[in-house]
PDB file of N, CA and C in Angstrom:
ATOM      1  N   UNK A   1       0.828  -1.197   0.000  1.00  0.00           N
ATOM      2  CA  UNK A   1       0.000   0.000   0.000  1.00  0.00           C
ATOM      3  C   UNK A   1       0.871   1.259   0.000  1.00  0.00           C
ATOM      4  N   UNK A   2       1.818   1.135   0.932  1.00  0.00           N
ATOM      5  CA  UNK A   2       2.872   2.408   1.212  1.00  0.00           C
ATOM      6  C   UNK A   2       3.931   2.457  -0.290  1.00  0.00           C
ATOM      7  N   UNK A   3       4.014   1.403  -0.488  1.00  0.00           N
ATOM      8  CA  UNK A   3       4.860   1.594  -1.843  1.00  0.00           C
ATOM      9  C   UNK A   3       4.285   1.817  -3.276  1.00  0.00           C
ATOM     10  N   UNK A   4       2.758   1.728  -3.153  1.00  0.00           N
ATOM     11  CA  UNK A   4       1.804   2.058  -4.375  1.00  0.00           C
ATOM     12  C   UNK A   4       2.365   3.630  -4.531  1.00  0.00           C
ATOM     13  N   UNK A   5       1.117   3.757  -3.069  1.00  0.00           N
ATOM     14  CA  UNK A   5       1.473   5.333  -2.916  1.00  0.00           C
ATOM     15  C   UNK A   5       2.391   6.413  -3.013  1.00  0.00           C
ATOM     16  N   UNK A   6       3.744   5.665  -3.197  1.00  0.00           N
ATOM     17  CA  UNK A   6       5.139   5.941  -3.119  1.00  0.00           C
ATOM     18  C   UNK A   6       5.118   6.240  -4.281  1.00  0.00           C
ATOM     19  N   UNK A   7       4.554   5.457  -5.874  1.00  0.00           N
ATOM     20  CA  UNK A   7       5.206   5.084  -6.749  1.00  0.00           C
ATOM     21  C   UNK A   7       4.182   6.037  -7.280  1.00  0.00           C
ATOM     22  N   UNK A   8       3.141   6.547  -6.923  1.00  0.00           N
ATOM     23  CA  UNK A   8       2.589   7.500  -7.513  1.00  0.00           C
ATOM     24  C   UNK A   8       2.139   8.868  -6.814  1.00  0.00           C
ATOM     25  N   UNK A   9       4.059   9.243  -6.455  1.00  0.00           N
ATOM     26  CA  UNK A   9       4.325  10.441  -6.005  1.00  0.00           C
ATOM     27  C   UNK A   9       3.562  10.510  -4.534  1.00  0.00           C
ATOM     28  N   UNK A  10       2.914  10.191  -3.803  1.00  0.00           N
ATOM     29  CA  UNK A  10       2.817  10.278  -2.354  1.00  0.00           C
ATOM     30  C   UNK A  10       3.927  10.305  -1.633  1.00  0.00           C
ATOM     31  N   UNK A  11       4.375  11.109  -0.635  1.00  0.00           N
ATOM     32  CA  UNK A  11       5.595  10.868   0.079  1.00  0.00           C
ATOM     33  C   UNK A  11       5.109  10.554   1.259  1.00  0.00           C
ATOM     34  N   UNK A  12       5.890   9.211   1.561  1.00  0.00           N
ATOM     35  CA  UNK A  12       5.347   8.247   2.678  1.00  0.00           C
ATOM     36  C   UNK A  12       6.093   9.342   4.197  1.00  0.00           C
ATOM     37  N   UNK A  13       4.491   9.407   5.446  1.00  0.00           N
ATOM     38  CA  UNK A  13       5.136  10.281   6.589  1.00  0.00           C
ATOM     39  C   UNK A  13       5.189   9.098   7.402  1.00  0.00           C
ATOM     40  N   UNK A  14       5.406   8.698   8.054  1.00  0.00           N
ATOM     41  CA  UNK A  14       5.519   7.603   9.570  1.00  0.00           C
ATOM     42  C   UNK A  14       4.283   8.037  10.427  1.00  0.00           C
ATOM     43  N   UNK A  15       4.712   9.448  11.095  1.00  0.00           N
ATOM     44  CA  UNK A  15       3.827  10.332  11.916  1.00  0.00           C
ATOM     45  C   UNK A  15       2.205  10.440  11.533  1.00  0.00           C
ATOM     46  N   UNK A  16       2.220  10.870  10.672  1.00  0.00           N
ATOM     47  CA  UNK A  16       1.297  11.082   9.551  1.00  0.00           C
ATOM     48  C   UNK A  16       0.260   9.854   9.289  1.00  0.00           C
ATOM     49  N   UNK A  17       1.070   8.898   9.062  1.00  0.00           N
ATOM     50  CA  UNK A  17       0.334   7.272   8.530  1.00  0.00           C
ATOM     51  C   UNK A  17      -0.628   6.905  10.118  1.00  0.00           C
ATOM     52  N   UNK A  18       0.466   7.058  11.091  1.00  0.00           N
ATOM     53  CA  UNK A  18       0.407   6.677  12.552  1.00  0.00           C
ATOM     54  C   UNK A  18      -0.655   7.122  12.762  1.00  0.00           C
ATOM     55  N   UNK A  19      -1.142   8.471  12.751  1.00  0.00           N
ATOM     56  CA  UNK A  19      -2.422   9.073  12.763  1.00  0.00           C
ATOM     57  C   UNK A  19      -3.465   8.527  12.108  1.00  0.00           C
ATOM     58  N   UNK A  20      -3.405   8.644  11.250  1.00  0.00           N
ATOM     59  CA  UNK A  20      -4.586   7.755   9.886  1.00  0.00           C
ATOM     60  C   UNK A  20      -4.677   6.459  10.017  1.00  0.00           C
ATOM     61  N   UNK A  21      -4.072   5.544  10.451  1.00  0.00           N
ATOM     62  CA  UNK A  21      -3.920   3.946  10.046  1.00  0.00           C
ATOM     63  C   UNK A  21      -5.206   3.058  10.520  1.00  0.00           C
ATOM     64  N   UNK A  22      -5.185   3.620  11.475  1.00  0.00           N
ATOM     65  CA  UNK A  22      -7.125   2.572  11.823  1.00  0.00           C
ATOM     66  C   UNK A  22      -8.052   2.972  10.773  1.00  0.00           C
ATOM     67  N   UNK A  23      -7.688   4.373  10.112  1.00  0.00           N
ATOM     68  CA  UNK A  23      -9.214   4.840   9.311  1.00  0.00           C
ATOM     69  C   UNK A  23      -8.995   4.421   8.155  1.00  0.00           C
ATOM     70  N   UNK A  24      -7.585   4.547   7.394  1.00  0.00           N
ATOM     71  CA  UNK A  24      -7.088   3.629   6.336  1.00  0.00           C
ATOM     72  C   UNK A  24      -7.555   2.140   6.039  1.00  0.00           C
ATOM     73  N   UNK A  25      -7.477   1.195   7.145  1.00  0.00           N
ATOM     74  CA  UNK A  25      -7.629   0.161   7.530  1.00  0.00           C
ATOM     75  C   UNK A  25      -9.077   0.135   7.538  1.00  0.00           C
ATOM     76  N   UNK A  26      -9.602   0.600   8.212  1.00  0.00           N
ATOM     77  CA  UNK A  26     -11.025   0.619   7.897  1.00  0.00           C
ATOM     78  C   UNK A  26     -12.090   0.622   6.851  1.00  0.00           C
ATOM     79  N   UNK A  27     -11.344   1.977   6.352  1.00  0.00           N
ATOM     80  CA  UNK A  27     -11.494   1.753   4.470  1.00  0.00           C
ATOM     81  C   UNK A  27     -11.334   0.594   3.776  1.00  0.00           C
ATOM     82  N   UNK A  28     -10.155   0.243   4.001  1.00  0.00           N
ATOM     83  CA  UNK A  28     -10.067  -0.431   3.088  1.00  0.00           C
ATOM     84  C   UNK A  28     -10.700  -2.026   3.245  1.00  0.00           C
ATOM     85  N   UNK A  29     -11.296  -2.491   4.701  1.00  0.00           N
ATOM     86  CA  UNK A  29     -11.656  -3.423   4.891  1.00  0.00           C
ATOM     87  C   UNK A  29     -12.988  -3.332   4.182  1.00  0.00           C
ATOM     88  N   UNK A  30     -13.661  -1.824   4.154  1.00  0.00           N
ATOM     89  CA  UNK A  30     -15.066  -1.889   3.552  1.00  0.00           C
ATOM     90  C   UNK A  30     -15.005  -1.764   2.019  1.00  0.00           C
ATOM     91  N   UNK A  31     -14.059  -1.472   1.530  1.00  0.00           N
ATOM     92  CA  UNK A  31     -13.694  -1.528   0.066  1.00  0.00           C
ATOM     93  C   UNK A  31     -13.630  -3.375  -0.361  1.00  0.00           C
ATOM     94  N   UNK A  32     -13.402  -3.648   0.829  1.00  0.00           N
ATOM     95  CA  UNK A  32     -13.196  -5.558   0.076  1.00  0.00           C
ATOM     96  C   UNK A  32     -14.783  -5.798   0.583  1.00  0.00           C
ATOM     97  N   UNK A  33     -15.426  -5.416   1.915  1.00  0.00           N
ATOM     98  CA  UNK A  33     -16.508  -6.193   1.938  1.00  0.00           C
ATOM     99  C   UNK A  33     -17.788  -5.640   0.610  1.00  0.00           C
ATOM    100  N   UNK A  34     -17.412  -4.269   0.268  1.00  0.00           N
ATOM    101  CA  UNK A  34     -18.708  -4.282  -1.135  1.00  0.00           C
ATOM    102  C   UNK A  34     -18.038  -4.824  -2.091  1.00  0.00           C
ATOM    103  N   UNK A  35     -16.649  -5.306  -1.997  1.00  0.00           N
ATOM    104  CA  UNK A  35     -16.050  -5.725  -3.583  1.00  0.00           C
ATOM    105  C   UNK A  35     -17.107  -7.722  -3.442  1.00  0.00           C
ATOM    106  N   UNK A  36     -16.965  -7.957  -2.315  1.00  0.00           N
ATOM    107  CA  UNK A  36     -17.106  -9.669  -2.072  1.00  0.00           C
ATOM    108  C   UNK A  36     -18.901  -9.287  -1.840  1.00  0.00           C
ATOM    109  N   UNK A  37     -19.395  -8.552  -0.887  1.00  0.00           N
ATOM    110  CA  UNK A  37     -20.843  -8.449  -0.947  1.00  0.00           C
ATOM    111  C   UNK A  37     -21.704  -6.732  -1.554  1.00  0.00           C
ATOM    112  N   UNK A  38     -22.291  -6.277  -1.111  1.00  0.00           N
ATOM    113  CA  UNK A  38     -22.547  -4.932  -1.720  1.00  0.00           C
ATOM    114  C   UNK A  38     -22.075  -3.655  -1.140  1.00  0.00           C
ATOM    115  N   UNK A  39     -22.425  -2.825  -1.719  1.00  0.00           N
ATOM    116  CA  UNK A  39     -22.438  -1.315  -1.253  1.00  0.00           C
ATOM    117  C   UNK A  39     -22.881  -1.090  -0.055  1.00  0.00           C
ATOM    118  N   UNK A  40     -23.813  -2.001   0.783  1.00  0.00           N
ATOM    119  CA  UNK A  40     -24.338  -1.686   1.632  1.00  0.00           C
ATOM    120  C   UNK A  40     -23.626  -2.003   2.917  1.00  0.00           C
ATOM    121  N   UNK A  41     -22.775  -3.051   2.891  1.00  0.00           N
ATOM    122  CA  UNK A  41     -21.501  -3.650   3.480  1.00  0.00           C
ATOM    123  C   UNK A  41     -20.391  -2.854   3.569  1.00  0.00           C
ATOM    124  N   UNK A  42     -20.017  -2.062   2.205  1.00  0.00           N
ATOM    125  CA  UNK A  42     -18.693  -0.605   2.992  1.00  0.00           C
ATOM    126  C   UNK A  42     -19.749   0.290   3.868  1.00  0.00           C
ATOM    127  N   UNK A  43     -21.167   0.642   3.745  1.00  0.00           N
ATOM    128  CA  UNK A  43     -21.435   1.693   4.486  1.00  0.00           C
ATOM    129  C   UNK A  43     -21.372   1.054   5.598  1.00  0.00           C
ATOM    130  N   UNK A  44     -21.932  -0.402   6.904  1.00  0.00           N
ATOM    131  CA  UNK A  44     -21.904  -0.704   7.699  1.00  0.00           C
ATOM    132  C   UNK A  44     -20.776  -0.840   8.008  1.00  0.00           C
ATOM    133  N   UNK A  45     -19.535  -0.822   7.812  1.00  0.00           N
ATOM    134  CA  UNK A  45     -18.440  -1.119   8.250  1.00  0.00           C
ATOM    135  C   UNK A  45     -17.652  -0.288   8.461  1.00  0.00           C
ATOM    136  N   UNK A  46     -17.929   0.951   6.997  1.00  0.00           N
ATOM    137  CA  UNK A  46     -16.938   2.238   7.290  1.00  0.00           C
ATOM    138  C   UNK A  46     -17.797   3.201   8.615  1.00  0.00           C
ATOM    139  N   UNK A  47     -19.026   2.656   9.391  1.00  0.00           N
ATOM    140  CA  UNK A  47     -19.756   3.295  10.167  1.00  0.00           C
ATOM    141  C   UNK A  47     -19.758   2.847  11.338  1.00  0.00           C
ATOM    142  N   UNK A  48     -19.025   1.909  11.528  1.00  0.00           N
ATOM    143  CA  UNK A  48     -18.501   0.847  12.858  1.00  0.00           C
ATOM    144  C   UNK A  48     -18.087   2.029  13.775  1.00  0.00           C
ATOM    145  N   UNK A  49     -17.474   2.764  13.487  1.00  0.00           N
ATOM    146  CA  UNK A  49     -16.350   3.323  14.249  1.00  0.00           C
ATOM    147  C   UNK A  49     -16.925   4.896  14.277  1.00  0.00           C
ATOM    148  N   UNK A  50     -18.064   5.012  13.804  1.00  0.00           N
ATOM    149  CA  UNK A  50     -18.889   7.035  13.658  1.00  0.00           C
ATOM    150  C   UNK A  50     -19.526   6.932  14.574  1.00  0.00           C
ATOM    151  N   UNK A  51     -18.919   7.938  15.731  1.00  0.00           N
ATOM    152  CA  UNK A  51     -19.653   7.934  16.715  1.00  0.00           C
ATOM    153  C   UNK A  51     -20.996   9.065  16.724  1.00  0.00           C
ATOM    154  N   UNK A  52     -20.947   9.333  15.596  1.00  0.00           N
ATOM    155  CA  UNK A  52     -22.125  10.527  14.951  1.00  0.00           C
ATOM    156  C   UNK A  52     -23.174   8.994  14.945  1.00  0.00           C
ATOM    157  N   UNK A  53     -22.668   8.692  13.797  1.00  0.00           N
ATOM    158  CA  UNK A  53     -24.038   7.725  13.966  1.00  0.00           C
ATOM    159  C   UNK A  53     -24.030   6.762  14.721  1.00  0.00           C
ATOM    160  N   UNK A  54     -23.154   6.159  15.468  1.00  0.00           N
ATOM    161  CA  UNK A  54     -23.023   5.346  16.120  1.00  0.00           C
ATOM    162  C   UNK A  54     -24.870   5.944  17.156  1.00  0.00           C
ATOM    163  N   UNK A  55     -24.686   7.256  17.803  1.00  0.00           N
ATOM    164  CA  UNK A  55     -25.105   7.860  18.418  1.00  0.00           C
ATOM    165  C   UNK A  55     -26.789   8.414  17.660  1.00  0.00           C
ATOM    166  N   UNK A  56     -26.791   8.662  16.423  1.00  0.00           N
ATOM    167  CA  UNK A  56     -27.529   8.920  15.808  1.00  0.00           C
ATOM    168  C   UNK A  56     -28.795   7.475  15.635  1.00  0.00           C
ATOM    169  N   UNK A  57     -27.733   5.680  15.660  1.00  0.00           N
ATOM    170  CA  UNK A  57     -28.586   4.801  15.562  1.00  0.00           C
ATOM    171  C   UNK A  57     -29.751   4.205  17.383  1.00  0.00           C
ATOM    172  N   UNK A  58     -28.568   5.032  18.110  1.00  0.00           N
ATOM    173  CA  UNK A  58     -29.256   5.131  19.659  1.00  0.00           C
ATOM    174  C   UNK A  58     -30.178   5.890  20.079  1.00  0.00           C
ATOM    175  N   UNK A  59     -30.054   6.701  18.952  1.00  0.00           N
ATOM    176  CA  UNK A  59     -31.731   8.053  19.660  1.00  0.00           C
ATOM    177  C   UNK A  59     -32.672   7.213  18.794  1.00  0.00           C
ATOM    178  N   UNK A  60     -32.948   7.101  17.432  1.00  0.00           N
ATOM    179  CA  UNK A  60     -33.685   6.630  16.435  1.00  0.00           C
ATOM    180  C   UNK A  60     -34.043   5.117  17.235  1.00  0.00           C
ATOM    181  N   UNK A  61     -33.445   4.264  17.945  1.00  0.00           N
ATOM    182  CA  UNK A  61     -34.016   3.223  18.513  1.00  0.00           C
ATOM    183  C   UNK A  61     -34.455   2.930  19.777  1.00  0.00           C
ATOM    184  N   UNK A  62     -34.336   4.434  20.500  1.00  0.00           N
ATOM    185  CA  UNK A  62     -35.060   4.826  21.606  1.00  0.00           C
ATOM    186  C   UNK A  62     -36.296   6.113  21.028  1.00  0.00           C
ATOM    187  N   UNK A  63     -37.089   5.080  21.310  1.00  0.00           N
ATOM    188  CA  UNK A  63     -38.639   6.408  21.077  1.00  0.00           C
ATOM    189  C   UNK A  63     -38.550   7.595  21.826  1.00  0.00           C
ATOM    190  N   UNK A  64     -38.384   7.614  23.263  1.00  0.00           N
ATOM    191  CA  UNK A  64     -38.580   8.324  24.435  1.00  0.00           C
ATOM    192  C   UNK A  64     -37.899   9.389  23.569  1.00  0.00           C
ATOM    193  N   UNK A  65     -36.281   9.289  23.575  1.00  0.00           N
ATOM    194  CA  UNK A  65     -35.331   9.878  23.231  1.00  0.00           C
ATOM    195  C   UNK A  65     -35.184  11.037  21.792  1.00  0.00           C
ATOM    196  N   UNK A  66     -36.030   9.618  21.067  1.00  0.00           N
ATOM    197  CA  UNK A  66     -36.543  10.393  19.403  1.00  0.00           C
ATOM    198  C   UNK A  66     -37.419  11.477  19.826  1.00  0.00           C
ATOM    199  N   UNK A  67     -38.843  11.075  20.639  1.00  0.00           N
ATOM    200  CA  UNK A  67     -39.486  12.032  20.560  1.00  0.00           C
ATOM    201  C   UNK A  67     -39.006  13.577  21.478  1.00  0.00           C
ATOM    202  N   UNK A  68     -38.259  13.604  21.944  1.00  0.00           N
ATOM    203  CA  UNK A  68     -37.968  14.487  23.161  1.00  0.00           C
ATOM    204  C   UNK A  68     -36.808  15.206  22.229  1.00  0.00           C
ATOM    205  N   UNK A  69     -36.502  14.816  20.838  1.00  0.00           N
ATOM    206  CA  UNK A  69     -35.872  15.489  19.925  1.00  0.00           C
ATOM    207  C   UNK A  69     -36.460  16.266  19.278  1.00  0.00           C
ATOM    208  N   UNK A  70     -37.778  15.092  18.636  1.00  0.00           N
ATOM    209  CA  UNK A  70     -39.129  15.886  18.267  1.00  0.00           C
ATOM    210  C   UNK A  70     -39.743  17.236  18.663  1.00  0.00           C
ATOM    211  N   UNK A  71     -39.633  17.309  19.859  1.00  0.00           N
ATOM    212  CA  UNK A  71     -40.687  17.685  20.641  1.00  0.00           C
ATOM    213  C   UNK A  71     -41.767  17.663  21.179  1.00  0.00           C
ATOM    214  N   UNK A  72     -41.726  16.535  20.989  1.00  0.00           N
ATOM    215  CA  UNK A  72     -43.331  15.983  21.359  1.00  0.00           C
ATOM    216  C   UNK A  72     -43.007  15.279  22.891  1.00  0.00           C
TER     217      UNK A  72
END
């Protein structure tokens, strides 16, 4: 991967990678699961780790919570 990137002018950082590497990794695990099953498989996977929606799928499956967003 680091030497793709290399070979088409990316200059590889250490620091840099170190930072990124779980989200890289992540990507790219959901890039193989829609390549082997669908599109719908990178979104669940690249969303494992969003604590937006992580958080977003916890109000939506609490009513109380939904509605008190609502306003109702």
């Amino acid at each position: 991967f680091i030497k793709k990137a290399e070979e088409s002018g990316v200059k590889y950082n250490e620091q840099q990678f170190a930072i990124s590497k779980s989200e890289v990794l992540n990507i790219m695990k959901a890039l193989v699961a829609s390549n082997i099953w669908q599109i719908n498989e990178y979104f669940r996977i690249l969303n494992e780790n969003d604590v937006v929606i992580q958080k977003a799928m916890q109000i939506v499956s609490d009513k109380v919570a939904y509605n008190k967003i609502l306003g109702y």
